[in-house]
PDB file of N, CA and C in Angstrom:
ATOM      1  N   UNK A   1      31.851  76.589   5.078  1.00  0.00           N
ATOM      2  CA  UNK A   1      30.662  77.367   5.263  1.00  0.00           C
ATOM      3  C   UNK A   1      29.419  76.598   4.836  1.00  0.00           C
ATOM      4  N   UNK A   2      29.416  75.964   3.701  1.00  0.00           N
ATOM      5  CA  UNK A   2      28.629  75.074   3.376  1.00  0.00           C
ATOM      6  C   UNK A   2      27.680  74.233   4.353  1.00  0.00           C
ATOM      7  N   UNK A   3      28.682  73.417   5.365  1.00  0.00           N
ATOM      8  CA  UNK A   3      28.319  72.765   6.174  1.00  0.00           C
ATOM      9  C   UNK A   3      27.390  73.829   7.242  1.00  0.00           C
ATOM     10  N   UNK A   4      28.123  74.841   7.507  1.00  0.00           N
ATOM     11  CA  UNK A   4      27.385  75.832   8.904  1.00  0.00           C
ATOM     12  C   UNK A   4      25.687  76.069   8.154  1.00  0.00           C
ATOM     13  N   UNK A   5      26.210  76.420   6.759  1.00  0.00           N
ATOM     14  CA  UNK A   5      24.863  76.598   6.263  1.00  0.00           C
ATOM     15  C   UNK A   5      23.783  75.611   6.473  1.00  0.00           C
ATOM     16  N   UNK A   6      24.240  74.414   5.900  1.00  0.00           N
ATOM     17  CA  UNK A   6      23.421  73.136   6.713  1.00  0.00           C
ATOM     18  C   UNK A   6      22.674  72.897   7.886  1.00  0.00           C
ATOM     19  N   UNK A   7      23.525  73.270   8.913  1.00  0.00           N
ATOM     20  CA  UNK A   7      23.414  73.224  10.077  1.00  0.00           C
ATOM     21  C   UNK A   7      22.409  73.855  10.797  1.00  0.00           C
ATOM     22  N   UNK A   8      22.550  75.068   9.999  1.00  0.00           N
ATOM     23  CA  UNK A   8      22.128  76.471  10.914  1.00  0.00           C
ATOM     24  C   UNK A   8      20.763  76.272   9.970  1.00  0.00           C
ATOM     25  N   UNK A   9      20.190  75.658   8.839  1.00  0.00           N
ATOM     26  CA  UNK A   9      18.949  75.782   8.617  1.00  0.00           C
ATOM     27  C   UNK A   9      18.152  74.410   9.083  1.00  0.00           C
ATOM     28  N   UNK A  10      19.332  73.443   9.016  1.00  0.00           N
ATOM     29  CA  UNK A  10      18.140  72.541  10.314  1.00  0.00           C
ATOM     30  C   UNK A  10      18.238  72.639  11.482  1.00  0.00           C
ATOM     31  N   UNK A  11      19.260  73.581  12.356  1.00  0.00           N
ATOM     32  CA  UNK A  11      18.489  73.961  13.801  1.00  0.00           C
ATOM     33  C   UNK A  11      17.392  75.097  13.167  1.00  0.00           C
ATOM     34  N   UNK A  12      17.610  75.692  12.346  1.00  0.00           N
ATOM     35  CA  UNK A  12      16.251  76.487  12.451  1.00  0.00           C
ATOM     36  C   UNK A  12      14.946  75.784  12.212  1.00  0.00           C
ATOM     37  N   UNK A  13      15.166  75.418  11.381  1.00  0.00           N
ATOM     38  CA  UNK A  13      13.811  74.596  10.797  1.00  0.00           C
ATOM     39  C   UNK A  13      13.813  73.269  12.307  1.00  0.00           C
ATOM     40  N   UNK A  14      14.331  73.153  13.167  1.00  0.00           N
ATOM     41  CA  UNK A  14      13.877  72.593  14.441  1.00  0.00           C
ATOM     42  C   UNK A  14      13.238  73.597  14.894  1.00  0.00           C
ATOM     43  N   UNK A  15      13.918  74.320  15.445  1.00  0.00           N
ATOM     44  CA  UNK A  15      13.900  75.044  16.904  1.00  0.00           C
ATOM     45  C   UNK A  15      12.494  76.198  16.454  1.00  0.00           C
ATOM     46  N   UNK A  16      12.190  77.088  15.396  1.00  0.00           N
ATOM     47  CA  UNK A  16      11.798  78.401  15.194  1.00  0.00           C
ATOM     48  C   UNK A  16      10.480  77.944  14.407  1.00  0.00           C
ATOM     49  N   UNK A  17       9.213  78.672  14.694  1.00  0.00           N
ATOM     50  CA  UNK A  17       8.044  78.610  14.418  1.00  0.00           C
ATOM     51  C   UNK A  17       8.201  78.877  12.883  1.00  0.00           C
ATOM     52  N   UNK A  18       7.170  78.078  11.982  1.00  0.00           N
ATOM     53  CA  UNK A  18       7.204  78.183  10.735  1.00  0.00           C
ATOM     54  C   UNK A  18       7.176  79.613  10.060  1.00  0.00           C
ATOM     55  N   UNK A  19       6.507  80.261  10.655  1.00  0.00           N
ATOM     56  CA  UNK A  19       6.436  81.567  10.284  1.00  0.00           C
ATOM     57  C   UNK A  19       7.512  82.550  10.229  1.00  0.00           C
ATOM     58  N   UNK A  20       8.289  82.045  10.969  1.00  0.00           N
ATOM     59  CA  UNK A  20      10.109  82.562  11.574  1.00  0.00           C
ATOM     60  C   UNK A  20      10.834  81.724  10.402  1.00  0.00           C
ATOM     61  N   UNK A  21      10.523  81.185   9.848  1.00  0.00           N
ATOM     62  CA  UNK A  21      11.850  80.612   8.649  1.00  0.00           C
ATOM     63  C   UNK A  21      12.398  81.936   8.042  1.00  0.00           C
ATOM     64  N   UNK A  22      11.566  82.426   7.262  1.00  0.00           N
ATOM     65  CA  UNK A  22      12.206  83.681   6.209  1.00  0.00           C
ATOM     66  C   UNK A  22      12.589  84.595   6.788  1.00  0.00           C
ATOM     67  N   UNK A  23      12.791  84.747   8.487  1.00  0.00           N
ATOM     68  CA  UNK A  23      13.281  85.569   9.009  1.00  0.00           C
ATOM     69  C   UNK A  23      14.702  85.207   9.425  1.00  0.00           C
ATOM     70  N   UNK A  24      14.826  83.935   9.868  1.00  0.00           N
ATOM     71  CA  UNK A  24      16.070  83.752  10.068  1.00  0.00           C
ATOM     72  C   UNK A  24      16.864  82.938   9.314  1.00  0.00           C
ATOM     73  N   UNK A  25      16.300  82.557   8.083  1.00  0.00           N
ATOM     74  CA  UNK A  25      17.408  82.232   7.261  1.00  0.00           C
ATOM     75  C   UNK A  25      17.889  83.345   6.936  1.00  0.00           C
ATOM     76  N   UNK A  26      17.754  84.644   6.405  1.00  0.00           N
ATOM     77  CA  UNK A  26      18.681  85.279   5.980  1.00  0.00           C
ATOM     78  C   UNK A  26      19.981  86.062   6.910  1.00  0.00           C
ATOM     79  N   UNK A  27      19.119  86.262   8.339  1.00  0.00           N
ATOM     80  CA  UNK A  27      19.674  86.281   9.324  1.00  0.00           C
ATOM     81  C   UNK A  27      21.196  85.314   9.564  1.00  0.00           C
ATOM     82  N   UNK A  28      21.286  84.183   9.188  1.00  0.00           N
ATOM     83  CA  UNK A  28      22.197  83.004   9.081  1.00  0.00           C
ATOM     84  C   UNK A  28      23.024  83.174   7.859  1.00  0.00           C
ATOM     85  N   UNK A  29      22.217  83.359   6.935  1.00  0.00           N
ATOM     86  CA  UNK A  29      23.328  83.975   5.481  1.00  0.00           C
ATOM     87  C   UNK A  29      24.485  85.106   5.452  1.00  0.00           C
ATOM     88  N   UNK A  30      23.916  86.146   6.791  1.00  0.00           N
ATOM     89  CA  UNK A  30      24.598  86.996   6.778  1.00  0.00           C
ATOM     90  C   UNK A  30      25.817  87.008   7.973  1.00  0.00           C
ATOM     91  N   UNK A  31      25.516  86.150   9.001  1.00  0.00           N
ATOM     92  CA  UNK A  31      26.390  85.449  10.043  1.00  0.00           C
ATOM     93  C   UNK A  31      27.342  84.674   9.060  1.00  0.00           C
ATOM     94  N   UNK A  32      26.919  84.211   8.196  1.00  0.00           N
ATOM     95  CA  UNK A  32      28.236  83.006   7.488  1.00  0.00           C
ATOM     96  C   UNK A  32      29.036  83.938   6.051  1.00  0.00           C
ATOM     97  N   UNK A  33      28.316  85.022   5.866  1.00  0.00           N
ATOM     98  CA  UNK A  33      28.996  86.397   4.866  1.00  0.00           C
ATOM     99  C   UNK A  33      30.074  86.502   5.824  1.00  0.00           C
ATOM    100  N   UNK A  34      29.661  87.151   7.330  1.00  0.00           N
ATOM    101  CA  UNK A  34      30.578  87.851   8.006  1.00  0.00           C
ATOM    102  C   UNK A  34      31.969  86.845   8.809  1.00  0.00           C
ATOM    103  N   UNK A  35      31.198  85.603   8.529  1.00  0.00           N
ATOM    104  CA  UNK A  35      32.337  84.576   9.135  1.00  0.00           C
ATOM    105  C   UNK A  35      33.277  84.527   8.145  1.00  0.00           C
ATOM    106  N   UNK A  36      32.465  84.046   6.734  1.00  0.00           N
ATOM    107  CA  UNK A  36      33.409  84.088   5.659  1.00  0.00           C
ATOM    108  C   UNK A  36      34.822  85.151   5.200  1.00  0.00           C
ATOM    109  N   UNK A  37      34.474  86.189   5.864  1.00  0.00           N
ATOM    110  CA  UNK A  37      35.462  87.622   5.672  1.00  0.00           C
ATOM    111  C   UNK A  37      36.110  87.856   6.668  1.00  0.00           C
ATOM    112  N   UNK A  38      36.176  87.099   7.623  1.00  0.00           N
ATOM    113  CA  UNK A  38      36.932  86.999   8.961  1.00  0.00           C
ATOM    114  C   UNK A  38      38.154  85.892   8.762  1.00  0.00           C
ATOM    115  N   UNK A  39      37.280  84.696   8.247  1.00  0.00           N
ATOM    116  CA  UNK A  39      37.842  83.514   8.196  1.00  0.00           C
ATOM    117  C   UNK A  39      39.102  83.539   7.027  1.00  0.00           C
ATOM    118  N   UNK A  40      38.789  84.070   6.004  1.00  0.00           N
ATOM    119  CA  UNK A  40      39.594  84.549   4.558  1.00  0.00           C
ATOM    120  C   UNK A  40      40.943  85.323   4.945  1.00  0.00           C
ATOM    121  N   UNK A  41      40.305  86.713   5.537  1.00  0.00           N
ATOM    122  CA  UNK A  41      40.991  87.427   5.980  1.00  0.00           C
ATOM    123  C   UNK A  41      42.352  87.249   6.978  1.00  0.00           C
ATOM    124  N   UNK A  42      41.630  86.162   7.730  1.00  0.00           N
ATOM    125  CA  UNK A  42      42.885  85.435   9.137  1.00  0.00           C
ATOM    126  C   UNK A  42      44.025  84.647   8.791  1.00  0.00           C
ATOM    127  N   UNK A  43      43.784  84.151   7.052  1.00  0.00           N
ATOM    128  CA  UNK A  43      44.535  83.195   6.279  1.00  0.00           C
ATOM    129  C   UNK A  43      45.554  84.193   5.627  1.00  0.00           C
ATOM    130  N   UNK A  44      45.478  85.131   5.508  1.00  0.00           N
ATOM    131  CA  UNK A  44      46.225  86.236   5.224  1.00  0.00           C
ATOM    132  C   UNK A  44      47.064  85.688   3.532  1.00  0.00           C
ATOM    133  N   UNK A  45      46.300  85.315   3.108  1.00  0.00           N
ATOM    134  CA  UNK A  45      47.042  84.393   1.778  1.00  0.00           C
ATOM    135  C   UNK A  45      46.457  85.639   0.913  1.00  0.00           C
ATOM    136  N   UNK A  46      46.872  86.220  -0.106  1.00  0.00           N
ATOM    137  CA  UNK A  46      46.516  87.336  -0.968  1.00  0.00           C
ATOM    138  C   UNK A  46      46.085  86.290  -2.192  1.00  0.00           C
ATOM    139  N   UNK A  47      46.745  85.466  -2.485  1.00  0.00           N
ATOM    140  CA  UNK A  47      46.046  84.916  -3.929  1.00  0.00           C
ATOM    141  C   UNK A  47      44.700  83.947  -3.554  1.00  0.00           C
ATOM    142  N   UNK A  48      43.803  84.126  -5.010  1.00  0.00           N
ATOM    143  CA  UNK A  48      42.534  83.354  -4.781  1.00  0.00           C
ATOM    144  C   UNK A  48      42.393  83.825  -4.005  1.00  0.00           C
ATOM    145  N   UNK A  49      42.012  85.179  -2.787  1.00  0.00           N
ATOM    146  CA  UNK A  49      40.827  85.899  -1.669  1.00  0.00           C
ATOM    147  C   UNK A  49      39.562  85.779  -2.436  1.00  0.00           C
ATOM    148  N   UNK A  50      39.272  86.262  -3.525  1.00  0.00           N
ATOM    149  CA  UNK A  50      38.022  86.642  -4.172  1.00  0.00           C
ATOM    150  C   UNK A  50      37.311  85.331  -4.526  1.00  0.00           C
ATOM    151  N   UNK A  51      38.256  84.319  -4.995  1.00  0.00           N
ATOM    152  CA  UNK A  51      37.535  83.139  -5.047  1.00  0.00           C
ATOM    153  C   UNK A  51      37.356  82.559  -4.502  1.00  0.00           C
ATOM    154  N   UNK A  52      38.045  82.364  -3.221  1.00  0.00           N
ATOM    155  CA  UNK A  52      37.727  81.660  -2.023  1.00  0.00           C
ATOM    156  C   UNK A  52      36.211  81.686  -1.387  1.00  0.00           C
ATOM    157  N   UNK A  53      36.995  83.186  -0.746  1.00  0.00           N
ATOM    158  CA  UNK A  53      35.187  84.165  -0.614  1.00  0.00           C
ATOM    159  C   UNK A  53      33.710  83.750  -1.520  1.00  0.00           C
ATOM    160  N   UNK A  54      34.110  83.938  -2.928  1.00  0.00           N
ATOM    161  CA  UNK A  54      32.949  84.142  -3.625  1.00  0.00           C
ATOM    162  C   UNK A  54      32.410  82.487  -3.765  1.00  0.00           C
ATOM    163  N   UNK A  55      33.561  81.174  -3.491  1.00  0.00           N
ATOM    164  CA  UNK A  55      32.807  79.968  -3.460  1.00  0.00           C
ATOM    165  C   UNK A  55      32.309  79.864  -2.365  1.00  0.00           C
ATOM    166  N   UNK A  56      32.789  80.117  -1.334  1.00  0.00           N
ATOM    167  CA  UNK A  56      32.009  79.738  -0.034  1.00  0.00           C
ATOM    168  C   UNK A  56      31.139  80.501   0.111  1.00  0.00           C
ATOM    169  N   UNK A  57      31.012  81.728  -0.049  1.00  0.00           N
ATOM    170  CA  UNK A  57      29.381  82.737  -0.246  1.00  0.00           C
ATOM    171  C   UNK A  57      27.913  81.854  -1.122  1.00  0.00           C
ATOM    172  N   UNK A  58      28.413  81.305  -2.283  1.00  0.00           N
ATOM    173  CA  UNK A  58      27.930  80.539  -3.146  1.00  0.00           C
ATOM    174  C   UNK A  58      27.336  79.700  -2.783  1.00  0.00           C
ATOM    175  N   UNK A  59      28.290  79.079  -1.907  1.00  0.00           N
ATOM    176  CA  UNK A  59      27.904  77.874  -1.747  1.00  0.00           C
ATOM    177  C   UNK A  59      26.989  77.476  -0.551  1.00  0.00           C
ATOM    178  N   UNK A  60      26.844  78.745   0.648  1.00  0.00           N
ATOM    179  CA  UNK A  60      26.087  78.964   1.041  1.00  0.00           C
ATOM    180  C   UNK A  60      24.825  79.426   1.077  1.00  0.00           C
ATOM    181  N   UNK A  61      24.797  80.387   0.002  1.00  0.00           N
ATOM    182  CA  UNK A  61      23.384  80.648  -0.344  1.00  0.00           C
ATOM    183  C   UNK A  61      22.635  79.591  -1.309  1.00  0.00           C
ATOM    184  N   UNK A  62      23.431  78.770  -2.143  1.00  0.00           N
ATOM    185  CA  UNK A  62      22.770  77.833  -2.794  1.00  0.00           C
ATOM    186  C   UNK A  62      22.175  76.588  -1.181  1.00  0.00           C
ATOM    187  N   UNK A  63      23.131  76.476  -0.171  1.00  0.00           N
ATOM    188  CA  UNK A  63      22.659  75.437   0.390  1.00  0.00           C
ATOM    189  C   UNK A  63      20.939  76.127   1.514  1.00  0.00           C
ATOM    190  N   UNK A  64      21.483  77.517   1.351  1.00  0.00           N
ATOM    191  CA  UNK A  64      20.299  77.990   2.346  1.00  0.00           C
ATOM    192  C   UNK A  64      18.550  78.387   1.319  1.00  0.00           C
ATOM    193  N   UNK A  65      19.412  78.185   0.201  1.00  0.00           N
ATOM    194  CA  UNK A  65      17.798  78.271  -1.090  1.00  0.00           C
ATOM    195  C   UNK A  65      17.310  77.360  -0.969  1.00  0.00           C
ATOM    196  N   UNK A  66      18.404  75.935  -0.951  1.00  0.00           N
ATOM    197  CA  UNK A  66      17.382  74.492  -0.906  1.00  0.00           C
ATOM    198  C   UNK A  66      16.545  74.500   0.102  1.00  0.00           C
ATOM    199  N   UNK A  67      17.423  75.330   1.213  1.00  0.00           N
ATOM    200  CA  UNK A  67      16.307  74.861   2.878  1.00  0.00           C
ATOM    201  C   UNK A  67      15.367  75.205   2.769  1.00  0.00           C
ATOM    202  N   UNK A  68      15.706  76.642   2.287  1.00  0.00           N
ATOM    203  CA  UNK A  68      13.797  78.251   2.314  1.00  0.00           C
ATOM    204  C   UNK A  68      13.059  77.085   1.682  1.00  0.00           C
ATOM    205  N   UNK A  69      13.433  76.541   0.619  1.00  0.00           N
ATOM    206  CA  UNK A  69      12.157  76.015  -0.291  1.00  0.00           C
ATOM    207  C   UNK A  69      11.617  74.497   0.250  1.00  0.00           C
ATOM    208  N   UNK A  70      12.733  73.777   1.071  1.00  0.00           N
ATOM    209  CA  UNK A  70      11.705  72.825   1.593  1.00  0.00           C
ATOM    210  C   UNK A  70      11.523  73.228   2.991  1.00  0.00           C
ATOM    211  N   UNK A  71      11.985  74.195   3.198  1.00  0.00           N
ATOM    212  CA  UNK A  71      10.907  74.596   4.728  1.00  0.00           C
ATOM    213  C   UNK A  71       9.710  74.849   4.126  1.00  0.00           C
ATOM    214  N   UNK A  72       9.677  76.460   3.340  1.00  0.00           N
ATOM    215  CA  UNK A  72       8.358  76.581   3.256  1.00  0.00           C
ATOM    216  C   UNK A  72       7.115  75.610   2.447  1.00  0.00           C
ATOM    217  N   UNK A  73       8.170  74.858   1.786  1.00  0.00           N
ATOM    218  CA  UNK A  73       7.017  73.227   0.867  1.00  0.00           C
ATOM    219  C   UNK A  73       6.320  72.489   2.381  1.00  0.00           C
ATOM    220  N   UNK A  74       7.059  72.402   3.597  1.00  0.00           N
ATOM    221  CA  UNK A  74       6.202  71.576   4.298  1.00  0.00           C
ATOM    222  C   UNK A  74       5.650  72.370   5.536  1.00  0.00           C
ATOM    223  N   UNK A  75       6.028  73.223   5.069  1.00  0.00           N
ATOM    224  CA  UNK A  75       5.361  74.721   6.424  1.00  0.00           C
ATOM    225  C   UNK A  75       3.872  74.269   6.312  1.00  0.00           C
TER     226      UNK A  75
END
């Protein structure tokens, strides 16, 4: 998830008018929540679910904080 997070805030920060950042990063946080609980879920493994989940949630919103803040530093 990490990586999608990556991804998905430098196509945004390509593609979407500066003013559109804080709209669709969170928009993207919540696409990679709902991937994350799909993706967990399909592994059907009962041990570590919660931690799995809760690192890759983590680890996405830490990678999509770095973006908000150097999008909006060079907005």
């Amino acid at each position: 998830m990490w990586f999608l997070a990556l991804v998905g805030a430098v196509v945004i920060g390509a593609v979407t008018p500066p003013t559109e950042y804080l709209t669709w990063l969170p928009i993207l946080l919540a696409g990679l929540v709902i991937l994350t609980f799909f993706i967990q879920l399909g592994i059907q493994r009962k041990e570590g679910f919660v931690f799995r989940a809760m690192t890759s949630i983590t680890g996405a919103v830490i990678v999509l904080a770095a973006a908000t803040a150097i999008l909006v530093a060079i907005a």
